[in-house]
Protein backbone atom coordinates (compact mmCIF):
# COMPACT_ATOMS: atom_id res chain seq x y z
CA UNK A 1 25.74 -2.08 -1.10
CA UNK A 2 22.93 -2.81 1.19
CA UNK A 3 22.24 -6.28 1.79
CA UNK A 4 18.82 -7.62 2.04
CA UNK A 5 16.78 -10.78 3.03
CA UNK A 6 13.29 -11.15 1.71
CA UNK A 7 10.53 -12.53 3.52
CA UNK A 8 7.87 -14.06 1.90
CA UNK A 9 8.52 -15.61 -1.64
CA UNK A 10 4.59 -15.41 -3.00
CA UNK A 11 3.71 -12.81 -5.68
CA UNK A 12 4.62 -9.87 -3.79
CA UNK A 13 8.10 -11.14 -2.48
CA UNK A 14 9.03 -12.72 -5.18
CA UNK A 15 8.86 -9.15 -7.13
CA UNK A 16 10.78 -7.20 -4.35
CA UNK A 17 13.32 -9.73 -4.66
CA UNK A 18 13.76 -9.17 -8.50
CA UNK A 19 13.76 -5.39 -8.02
CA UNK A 20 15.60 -5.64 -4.94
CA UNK A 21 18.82 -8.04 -6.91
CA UNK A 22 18.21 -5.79 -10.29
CA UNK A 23 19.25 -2.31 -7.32
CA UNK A 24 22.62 -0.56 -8.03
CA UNK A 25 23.13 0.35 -4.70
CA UNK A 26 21.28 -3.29 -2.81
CA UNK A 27 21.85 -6.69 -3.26
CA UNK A 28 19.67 -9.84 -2.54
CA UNK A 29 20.72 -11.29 0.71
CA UNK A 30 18.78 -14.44 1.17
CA UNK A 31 15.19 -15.73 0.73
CA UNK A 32 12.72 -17.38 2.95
CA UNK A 33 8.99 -18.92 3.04
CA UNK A 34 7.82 -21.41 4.99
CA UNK A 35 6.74 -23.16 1.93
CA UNK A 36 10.25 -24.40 1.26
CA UNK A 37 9.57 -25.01 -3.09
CA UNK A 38 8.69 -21.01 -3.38
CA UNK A 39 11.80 -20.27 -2.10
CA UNK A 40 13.80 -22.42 -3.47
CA UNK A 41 12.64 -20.94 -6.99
CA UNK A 42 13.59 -17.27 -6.57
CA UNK A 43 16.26 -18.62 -4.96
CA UNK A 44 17.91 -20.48 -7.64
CA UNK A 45 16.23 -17.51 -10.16
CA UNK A 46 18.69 -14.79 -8.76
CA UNK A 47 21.07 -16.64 -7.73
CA UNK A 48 20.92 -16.93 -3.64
CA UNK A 49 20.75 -19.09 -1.04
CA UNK A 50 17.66 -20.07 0.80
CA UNK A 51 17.72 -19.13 4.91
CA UNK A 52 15.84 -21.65 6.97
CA UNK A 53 14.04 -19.64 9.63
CA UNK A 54 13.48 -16.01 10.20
CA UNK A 55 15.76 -16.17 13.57
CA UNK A 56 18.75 -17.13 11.65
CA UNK A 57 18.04 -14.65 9.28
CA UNK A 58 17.59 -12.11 11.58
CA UNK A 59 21.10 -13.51 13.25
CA UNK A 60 23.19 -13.20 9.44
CA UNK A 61 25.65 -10.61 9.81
CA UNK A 62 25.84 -10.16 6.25
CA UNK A 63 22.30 -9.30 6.62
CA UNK A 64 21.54 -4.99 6.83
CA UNK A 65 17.95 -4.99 6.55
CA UNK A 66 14.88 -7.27 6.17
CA UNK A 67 11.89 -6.58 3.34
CA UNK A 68 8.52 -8.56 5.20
CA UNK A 69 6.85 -10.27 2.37
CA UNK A 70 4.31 -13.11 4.62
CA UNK A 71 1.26 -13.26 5.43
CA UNK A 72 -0.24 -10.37 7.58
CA UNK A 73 -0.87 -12.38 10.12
CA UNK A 74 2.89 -12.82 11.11
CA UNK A 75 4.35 -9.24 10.18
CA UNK A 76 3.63 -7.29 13.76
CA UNK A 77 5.35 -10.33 15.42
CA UNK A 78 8.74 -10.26 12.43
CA UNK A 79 8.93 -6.48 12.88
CA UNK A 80 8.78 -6.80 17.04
CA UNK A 81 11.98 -9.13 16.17
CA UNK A 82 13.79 -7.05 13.42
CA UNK A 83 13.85 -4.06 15.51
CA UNK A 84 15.65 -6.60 18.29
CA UNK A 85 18.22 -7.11 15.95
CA UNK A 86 18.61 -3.81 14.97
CA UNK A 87 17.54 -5.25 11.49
CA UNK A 88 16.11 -2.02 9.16
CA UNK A 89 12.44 -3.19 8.23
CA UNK A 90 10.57 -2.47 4.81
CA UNK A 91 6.79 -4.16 5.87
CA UNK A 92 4.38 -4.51 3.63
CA UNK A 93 0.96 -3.53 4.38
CA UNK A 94 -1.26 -3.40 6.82
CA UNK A 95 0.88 -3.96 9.88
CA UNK A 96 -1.89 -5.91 11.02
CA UNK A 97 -5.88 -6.66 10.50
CA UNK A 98 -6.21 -5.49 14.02
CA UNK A 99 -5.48 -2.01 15.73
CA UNK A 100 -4.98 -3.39 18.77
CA UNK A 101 -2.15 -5.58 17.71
CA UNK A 102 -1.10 -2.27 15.86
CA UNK A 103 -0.81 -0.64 19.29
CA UNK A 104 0.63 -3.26 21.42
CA UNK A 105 3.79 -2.90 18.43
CA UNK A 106 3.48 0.61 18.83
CA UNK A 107 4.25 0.07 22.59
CA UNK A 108 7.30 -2.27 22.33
CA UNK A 109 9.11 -0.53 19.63
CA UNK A 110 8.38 3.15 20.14
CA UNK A 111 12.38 3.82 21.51
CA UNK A 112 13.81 2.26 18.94
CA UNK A 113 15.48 4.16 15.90
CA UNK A 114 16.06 1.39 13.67
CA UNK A 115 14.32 2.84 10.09
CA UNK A 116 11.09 1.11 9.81
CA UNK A 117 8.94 1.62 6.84
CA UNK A 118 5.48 0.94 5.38
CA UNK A 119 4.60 -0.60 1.95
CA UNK A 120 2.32 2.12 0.84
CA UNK A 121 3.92 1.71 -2.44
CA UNK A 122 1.21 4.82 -4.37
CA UNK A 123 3.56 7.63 -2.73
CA UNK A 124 5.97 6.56 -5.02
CA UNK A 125 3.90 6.52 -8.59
CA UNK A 126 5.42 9.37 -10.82
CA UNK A 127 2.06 10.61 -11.71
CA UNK A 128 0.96 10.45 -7.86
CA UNK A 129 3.95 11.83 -6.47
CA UNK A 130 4.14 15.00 -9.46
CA UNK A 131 0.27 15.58 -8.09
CA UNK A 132 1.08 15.71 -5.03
CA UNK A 133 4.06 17.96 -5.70
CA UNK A 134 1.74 20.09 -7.49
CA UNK A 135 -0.18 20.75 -5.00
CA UNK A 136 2.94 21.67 -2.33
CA UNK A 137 4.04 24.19 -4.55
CA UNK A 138 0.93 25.97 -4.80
CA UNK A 139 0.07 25.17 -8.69
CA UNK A 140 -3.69 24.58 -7.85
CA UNK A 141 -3.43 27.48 -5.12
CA UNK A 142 -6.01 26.86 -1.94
CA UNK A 143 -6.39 22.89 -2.15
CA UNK A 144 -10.57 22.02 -1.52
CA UNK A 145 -10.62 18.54 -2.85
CA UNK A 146 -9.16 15.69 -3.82
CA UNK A 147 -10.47 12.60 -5.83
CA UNK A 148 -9.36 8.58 -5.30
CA UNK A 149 -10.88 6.12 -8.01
CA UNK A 150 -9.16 2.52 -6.83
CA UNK A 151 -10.84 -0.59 -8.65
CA UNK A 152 -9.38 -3.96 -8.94
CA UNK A 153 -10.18 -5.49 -12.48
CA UNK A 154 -11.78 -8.25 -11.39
CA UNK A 155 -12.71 -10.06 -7.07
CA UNK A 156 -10.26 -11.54 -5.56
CA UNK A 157 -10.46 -15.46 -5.31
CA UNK A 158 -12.56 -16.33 -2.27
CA UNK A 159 -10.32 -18.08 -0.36
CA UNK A 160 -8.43 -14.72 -0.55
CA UNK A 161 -11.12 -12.49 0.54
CA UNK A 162 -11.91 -14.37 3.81
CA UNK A 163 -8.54 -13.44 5.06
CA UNK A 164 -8.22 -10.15 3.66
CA UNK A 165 -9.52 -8.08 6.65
CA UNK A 166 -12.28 -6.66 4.79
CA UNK A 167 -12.27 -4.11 2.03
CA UNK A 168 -11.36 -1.03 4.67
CA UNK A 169 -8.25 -2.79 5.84
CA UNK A 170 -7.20 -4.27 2.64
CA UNK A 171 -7.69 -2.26 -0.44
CA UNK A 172 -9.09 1.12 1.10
CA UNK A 173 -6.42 1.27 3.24
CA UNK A 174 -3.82 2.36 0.25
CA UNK A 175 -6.48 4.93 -0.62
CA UNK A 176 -6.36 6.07 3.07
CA UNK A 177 -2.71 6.51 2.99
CA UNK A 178 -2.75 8.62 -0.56
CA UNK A 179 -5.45 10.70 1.12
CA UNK A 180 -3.30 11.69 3.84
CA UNK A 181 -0.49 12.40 1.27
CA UNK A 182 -2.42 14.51 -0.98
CA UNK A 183 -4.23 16.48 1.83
CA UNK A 184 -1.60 17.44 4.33
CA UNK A 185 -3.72 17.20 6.84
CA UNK A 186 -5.36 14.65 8.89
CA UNK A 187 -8.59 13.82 8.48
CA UNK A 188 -10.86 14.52 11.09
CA UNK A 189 -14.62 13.01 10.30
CA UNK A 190 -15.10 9.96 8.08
CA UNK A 191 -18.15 9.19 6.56
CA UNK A 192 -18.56 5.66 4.22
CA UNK A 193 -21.21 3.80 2.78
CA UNK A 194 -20.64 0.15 1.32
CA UNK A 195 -22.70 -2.08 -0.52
CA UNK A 196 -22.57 -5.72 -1.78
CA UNK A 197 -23.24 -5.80 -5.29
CA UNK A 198 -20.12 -8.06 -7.13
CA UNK A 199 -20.76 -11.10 -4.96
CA UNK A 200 -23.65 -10.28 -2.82
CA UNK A 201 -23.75 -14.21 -1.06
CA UNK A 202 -19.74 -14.25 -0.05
CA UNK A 203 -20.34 -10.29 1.31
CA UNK A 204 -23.25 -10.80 3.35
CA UNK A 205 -21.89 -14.13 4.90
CA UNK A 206 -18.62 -11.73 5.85
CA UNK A 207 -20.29 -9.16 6.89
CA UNK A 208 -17.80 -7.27 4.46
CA UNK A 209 -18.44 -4.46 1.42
CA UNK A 210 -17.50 -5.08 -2.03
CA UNK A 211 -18.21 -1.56 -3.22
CA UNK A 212 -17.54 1.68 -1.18
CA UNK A 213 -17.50 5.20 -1.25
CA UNK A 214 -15.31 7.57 1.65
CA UNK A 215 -15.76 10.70 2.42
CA UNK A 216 -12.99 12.00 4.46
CA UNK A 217 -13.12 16.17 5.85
CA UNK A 218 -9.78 17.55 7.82
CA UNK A 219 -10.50 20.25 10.60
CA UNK A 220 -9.89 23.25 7.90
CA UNK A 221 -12.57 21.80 5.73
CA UNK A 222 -10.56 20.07 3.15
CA UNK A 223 -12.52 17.39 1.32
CA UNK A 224 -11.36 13.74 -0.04
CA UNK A 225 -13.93 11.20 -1.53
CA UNK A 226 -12.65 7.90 -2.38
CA UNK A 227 -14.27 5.30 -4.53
CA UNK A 228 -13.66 1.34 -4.58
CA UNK A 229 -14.81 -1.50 -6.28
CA UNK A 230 -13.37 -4.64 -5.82
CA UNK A 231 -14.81 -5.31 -10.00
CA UNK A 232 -14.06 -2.76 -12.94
CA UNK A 233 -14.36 -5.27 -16.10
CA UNK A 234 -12.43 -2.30 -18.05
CA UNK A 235 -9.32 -2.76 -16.08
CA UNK A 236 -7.27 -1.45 -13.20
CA UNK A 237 -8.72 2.28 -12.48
CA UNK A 238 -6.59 3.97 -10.48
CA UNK A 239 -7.03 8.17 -10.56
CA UNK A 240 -5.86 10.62 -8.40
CA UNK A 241 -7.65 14.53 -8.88
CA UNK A 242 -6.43 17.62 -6.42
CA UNK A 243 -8.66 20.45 -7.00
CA UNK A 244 -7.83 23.96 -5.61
CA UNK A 245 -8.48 27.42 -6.26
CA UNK A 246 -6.12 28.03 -9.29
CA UNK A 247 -6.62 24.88 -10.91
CA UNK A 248 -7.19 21.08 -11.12
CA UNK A 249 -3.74 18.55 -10.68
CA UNK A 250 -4.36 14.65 -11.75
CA UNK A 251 -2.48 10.84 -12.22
CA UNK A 252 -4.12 8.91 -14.54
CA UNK A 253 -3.96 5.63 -15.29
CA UNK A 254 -1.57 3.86 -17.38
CA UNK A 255 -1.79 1.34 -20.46
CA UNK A 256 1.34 -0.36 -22.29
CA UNK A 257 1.37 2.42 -24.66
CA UNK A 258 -0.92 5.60 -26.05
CA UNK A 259 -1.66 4.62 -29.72
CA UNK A 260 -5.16 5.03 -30.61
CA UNK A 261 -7.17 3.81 -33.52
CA UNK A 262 -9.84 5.42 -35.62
CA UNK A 263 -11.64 3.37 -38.40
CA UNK A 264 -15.26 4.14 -39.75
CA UNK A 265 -17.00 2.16 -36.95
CA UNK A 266 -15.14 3.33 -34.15
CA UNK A 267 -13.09 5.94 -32.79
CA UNK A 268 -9.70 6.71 -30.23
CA UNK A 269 -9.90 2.59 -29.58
CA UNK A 270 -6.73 2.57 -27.84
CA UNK A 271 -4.89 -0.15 -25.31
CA UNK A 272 -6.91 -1.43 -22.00
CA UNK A 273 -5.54 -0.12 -18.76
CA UNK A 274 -2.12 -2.05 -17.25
CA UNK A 275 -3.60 -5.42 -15.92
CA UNK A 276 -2.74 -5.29 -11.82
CA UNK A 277 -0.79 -3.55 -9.15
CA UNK A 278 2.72 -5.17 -9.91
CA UNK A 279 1.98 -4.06 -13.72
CA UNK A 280 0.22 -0.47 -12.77
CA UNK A 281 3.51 -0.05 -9.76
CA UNK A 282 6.17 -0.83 -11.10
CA UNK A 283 8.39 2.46 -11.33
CA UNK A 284 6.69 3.24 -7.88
CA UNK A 285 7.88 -0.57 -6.44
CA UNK A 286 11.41 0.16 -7.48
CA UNK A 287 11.22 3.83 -5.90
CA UNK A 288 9.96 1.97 -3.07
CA UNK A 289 13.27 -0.18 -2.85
CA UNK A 290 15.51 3.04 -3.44
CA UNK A 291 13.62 5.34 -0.80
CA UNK A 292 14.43 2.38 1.61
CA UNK A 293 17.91 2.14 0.67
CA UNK A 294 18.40 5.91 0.97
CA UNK A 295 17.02 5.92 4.38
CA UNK A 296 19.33 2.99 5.19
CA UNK A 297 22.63 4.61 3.65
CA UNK A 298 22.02 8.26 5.13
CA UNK A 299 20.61 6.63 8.54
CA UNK A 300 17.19 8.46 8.15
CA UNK A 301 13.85 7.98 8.79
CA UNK A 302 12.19 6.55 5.65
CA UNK A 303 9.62 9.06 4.17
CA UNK A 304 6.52 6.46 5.12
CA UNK A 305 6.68 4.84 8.05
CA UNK A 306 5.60 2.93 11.09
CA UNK A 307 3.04 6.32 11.90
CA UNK A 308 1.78 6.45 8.81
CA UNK A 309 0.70 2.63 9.04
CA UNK A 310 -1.09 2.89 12.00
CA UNK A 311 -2.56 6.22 11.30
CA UNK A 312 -4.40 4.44 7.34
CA UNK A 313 -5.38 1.82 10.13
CA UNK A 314 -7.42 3.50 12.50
CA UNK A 315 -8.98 5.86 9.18
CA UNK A 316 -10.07 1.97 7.91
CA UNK A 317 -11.56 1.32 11.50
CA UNK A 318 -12.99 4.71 11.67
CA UNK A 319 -14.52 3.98 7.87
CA UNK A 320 -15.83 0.19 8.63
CA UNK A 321 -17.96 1.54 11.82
CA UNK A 322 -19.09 4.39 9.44
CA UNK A 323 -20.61 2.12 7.11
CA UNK A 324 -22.21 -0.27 9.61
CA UNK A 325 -23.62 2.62 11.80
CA UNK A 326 -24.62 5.19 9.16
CA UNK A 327 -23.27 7.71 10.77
CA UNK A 328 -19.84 10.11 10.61
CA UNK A 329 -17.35 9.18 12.90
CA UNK A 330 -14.72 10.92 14.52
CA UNK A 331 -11.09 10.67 14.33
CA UNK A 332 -11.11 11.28 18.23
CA UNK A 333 -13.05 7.81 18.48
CA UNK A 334 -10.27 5.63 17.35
CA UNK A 335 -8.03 7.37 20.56
């Protein structure tokens, strides 16, 4: 049984720390926040006990691994200490708003070989991951393209927003990280365009995109385009397409269930899309949690890692200069 601590009791940590206590093969170590009331609540939820800093956490023998939950702001300078302790690390993403910071991480923890992995939680969608299989075993032959529709349902609150990083960093990002799955390839040009169309007056005061389009091209010629809106009124629209030679492979989205309804004014009315990521995710969040144990238990790289966080980074920087130059950019750019 693999014992962890989660960091981080808002939305997000409070969910891995259901899945994570609900695991046959993990168990719910500890919780902590800095806001003492959240963690008190999951705490006394799943029956745990809080931890009062990260440092004794990180100090817990009966501690194997640590899931980073906080803000983004604090996760490069938790993982720099996890991997001190020889804690295993699941981080959610991005590592950090800034590549540089990325780097400097890079730099201090590059010998280690305690597991780290990356909360790209869309590798781990059954519809994303049979795509992607698809397209391994050849089912679509030659792959050309591939597709990524991402739209939130409805902006983020504005406080939210300001600290987000930007659109590239903080929803594109994901979409980065499927691209490179889907491809197998890296990309080598990127090419986006954003505009400011759901809330024109908070965009142009952040210098930030609400609605973008990406086109990413590997050095073969493979294509991906990738569309984001941070406002689709019909729900959360998230759509994968791999096109190839031999065929077409696709994820769709899901709704609670697939009964339709057909009267005289109307026809295949049918459920709305699931509401939001924990909703649309949540057979990939619990892969998530097993992948990590896996990689724990057979002492094992986990299948997404530190690399592949860094690597969706520099695509977002690549993308952001994109937009505000006009111009493709090259992967050879970002160094």
């Amino acid at each position: 049984m693999v014992k962890i601590a989660v960091l981080g009791c808002g939305r997000i940590g409070v969910m891995h720390a259901r899945n994570i206590a609900n695991h046959p093969r993990a168990s719910l170590a500890t919780v902590f926040d800095i806001y003492q009331p959240a963690a008190d609540k999951v705490a006394a939820e799943l029956g745990v006990k809080t931890s009062k800093s990260i440092e004794e956490i990180l100090a817990n023998p009966e501690v194997d691994a640590i899931l980073i939950a906080t803000s983004t702001n604090t996760h490069a300078d938790i993982l720099e200490m996890a991997v001190a302790a020889g804690k295993p690390i699941l981080c959610e993403k991005p590592i950090d708003l800034s590549l540089e910071r990325v780097n400097a991480c890079y730099e201090k923890i590059r010998h280690s070989s305690v597991p780290i992995m990356l909360g790209f939680v869309r590798r781990f969608d059954p519809g994303h991951r049979a795509t992607r299989d698809a397209v391994r075993r050849g089912d679509v032959g030659e792959l050309h393209q591939v597709v990524i529709t991402s739209r939130d349902p409805a902006m983020a609150p504005d406080a939210y927003i300001r600290v987000s990083g930007g659109i590239f960093r903080d929803m594109t990002i994901h979409d980065f990280d499927m691209a490179r799955f889907m491809l197998g390839e890296e990309p080598t040009e990127v090419f986006a365009t954003g505009s400011r169309l759901v809330n024109p007056a908070l965009m142009n005061e952040l210098q930030d995109y609400d609605t973008v389009l990406v086109t990413l091209t590997t050095a073969s010629g493979k294509q991906c385009v990738i569309t984001n809106s941070r406002q689709a009124v019909y729900g959360y629209d998230q759509r994968v397409e791999a096109l190839g030679t031999l065929g077409l492979a696709s994820s769709q989205n899901r709704k609670n269930h697939e009964a339709t309804l057909h009267t005289q004014a109307f026809t295949e009315r049918s459920e709305p899309y699931q509401n939001f990521f924990i909703e649309r995710y949540s057979e990939a969040f619990a892969a998530e949690i097993s992948e990590f144990v896996d990689a724990i238990e057979h002492k094992r790289a986990p299948e997404v890692g530190f690399a592949d966080g860094r690597l969706a980074l520099m695509l977002a920087e690549a993308a952001l200069k994109s937009a505000q130059t006009g111009r493709v950019v090259h992967m050879s750019e970002m160094g």
